[in-house]
Protein backbone atom coordinates (compact mmCIF):
# COMPACT_ATOMS: atom_id res chain seq x y z
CA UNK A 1 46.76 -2.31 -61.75
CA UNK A 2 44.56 -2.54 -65.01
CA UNK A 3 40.77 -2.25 -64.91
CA UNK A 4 40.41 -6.17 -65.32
CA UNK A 5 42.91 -6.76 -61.88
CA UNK A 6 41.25 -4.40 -60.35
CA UNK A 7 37.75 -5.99 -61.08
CA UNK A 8 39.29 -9.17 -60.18
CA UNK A 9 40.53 -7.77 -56.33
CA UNK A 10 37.37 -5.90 -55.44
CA UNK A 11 34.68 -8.32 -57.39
CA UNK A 12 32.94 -5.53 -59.56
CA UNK A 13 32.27 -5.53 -63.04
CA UNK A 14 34.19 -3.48 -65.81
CA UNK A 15 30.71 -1.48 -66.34
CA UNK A 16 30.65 -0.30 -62.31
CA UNK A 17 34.19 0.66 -62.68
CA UNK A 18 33.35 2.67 -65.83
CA UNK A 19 30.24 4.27 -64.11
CA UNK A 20 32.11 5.14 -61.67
CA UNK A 21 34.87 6.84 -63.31
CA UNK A 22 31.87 8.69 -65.62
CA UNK A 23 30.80 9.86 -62.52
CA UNK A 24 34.16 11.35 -61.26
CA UNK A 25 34.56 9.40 -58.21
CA UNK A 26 37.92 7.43 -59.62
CA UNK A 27 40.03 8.65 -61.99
CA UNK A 28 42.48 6.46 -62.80
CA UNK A 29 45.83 7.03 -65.63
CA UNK A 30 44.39 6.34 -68.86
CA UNK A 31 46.58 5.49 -71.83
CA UNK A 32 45.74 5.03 -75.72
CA UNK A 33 43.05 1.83 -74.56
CA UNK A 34 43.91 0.99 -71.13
CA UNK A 35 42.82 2.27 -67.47
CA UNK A 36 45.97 2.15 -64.34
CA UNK A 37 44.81 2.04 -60.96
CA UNK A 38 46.89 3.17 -58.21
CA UNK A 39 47.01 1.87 -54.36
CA UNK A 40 44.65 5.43 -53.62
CA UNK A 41 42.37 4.42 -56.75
CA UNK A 42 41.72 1.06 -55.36
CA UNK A 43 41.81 2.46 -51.45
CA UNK A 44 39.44 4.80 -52.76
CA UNK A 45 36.78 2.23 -54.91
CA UNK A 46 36.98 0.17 -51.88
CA UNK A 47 35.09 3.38 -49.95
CA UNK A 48 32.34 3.77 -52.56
CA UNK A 49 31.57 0.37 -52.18
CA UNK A 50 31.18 0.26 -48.51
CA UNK A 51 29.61 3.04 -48.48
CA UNK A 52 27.45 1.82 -51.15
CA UNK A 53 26.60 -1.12 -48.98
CA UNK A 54 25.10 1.13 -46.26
CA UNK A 55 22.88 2.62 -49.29
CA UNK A 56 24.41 5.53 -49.39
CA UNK A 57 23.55 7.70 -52.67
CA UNK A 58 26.35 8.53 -55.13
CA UNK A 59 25.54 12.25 -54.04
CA UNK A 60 26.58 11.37 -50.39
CA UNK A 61 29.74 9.39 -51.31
CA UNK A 62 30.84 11.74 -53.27
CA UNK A 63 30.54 14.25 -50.93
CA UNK A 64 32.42 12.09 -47.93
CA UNK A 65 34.99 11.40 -50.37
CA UNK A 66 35.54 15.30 -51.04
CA UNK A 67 35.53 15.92 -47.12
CA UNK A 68 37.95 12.69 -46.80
CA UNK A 69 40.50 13.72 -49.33
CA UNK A 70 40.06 17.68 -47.62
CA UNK A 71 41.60 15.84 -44.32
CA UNK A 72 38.42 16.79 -42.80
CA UNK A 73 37.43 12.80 -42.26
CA UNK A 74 39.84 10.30 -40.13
């Protein structure tokens, strides 16, 4: 998916995506001027912002995401 579908599907701007990516929570295929999302990118931006909507700091989601992608989360 580009940045824009993606946006589109989970309703967040282009800047979140960006921030996010700057912080190193998604990393998606990047090309000469475009951004791909896979499936596990969007799986993946769909976490942060749940657990964004239990106020969880970037610190912590970052850190449940590490533990997740260790197996170490169900």
């Amino acid at each position: 998916m580009t940045i824009r579908q993606v946006c589109d599907e989970l309703s967040v701007t282009l800047r979140a995506l960006r921030f996010y990516e700057a912080q190193g929570l998604v990393a998606p295929k990047r090309e000469p001027r475009r951004r791909f999302y896979y499936t596990t990118d969007v799986e993946r931006l769909r976490a942060i912002m749940r657990l964004k909507s239990v106020r969880l700091s970037l610190r912590e989601i970052r850190e449940l995401l590490q533990h997740r992608a260790m197996g170490l989360m169900g």
